[in-house]
Protein backbone atom coordinates (compact mmCIF):
# COMPACT_ATOMS: atom_id res chain seq x y z
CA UNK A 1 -289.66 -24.27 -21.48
CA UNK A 2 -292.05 -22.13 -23.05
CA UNK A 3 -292.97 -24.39 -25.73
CA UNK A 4 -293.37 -27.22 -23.29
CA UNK A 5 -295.69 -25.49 -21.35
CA UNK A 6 -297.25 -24.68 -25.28
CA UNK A 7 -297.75 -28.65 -25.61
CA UNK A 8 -299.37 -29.37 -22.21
CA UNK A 9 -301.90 -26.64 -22.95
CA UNK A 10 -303.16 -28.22 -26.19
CA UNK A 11 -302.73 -31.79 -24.43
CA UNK A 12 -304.93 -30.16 -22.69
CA UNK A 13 -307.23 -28.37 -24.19
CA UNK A 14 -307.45 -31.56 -26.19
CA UNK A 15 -308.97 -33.38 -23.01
CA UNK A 16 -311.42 -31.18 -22.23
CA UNK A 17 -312.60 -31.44 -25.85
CA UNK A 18 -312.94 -34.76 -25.54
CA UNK A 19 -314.58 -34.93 -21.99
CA UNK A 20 -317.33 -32.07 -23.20
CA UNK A 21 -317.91 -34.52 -26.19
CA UNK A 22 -318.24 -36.86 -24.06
CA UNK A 23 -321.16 -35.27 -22.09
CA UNK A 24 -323.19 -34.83 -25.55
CA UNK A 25 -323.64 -38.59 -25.92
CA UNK A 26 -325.50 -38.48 -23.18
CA UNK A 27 -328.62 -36.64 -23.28
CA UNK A 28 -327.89 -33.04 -25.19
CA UNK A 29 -328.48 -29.55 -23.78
CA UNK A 30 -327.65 -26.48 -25.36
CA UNK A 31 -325.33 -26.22 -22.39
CA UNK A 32 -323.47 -29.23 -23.05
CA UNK A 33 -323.26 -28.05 -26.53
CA UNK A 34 -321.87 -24.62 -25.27
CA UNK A 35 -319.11 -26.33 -23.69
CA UNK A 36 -318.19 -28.26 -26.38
CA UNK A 37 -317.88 -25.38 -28.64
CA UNK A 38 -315.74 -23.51 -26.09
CA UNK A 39 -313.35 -26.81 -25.85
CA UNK A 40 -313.30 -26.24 -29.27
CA UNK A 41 -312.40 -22.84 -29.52
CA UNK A 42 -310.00 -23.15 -26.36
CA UNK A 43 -308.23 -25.79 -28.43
CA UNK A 44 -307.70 -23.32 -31.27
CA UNK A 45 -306.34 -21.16 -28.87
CA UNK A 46 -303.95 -23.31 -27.81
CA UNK A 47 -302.72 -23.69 -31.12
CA UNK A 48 -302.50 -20.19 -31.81
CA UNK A 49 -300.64 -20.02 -28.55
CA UNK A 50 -297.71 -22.83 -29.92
CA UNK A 51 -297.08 -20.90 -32.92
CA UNK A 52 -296.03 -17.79 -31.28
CA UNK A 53 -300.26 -15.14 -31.23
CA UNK A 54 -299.47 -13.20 -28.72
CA UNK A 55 -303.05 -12.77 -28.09
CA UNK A 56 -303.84 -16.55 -27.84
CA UNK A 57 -300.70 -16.87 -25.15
CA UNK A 58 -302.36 -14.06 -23.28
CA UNK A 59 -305.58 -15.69 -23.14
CA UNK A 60 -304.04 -19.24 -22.59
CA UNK A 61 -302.42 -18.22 -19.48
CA UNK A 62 -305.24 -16.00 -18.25
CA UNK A 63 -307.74 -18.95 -18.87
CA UNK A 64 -305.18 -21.24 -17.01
CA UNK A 65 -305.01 -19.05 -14.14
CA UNK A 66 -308.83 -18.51 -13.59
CA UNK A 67 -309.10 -21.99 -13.98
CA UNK A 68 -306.73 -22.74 -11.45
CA UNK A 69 -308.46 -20.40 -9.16
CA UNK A 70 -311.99 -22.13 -9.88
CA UNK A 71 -311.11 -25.58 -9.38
CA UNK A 72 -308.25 -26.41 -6.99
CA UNK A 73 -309.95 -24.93 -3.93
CA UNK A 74 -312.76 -26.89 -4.88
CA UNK A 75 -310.75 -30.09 -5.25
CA UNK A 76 -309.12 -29.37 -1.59
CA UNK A 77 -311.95 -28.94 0.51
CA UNK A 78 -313.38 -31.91 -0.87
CA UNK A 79 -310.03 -33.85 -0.07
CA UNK A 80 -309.95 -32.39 2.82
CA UNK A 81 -313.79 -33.75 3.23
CA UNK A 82 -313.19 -37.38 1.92
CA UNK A 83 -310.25 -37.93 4.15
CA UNK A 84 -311.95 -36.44 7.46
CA UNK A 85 -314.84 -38.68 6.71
CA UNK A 86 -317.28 -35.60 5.82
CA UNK A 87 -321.06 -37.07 6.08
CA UNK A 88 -321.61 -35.86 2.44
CA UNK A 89 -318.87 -38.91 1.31
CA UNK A 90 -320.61 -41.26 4.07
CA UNK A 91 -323.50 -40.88 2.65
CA UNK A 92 -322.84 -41.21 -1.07
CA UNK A 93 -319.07 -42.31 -1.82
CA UNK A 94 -319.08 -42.18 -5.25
CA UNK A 95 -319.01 -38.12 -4.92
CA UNK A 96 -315.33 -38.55 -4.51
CA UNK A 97 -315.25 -39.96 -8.55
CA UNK A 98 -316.47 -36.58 -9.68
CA UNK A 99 -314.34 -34.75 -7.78
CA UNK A 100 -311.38 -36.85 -9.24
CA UNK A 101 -312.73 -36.19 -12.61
CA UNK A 102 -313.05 -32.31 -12.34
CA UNK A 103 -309.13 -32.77 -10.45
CA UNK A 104 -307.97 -34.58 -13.68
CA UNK A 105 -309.67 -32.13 -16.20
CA UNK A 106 -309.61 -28.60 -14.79
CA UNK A 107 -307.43 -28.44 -11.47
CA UNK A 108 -304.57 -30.43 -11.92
CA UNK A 109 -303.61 -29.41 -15.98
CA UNK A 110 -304.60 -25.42 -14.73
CA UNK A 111 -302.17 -25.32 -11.62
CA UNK A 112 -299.52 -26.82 -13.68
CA UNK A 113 -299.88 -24.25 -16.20
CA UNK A 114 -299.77 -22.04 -13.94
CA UNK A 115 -296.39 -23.19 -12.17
CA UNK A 116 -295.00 -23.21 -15.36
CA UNK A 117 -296.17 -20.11 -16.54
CA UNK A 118 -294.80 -18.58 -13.59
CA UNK A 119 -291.19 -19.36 -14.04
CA UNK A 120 -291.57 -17.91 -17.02
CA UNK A 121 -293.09 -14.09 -16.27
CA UNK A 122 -290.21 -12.25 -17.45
CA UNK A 123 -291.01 -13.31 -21.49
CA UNK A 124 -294.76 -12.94 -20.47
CA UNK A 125 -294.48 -9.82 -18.65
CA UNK A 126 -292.49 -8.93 -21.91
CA UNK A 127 -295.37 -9.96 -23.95
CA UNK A 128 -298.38 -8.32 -21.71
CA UNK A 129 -296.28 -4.75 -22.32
CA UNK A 130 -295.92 -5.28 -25.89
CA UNK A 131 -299.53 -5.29 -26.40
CA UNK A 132 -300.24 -2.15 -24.40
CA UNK A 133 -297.47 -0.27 -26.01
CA UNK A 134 -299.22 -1.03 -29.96
């Protein structure tokens, strides 16, 4: 299950390469361009992670996790909002795409990673005491 969980994290890290690209055909900012370079270097990370770096698999499932803590409260409340009928979505409706595009690249792919990371503590624990113990 490990390895699974290996794929979906380059899958996605993969996306948000592609949706940070995406931003710098718009107008660029070294901002934009900071992002992409991060996809970038998350996606190396990922890859590092499948074959096995401890390091990289530390820092994959620490990045899902904050992740997951950044975005899917976010992506509630403003559920939460849309469906109540929150004046915010009255008054400009097309908020809800945004949300549903920070759901589909950050929140959803993060709290997955997470789940799955979770049934899996024992090896990571395993691998987190490794590292203190060299």
């Amino acid at each position: 299950m490990m390895k699974v969980s290996f794929i979906i994290n380059i899958i996605w890290s993969l996306v948000m390469v592609i949706a940070f690209a995406s931003l710098l055909f718009g107008e660029y900012s070294h901002a934009k361009a900071i992002l992409f370079g991060l996809g970038l270097v998350y996606f190396a990370l990922a890859i590092l992670a499948f074959r096995g770096n401890r390091w990289a698999i530390i820092l994959s499932v620490l990045t899902a996790f904050l992740l997951m803590l950044r975005w899917l409260p976010m992506v509630l409340v403003n559920a939460w909002m849309f469906k109540t009928g929150h004046p915010l979505y009255l008054d400009s409706p097309g908020t809800i795409l945004i949300v549903i595009s920070y759901t589909v690249v950050f929140a959803v792919p993060a709290t997955l990673l997470s789940i799955l990371y979770s049934f899996q503590y024992k090896k990571l624990l395993k691998l987190f005491r490794k590292q203190e113990g060299q």
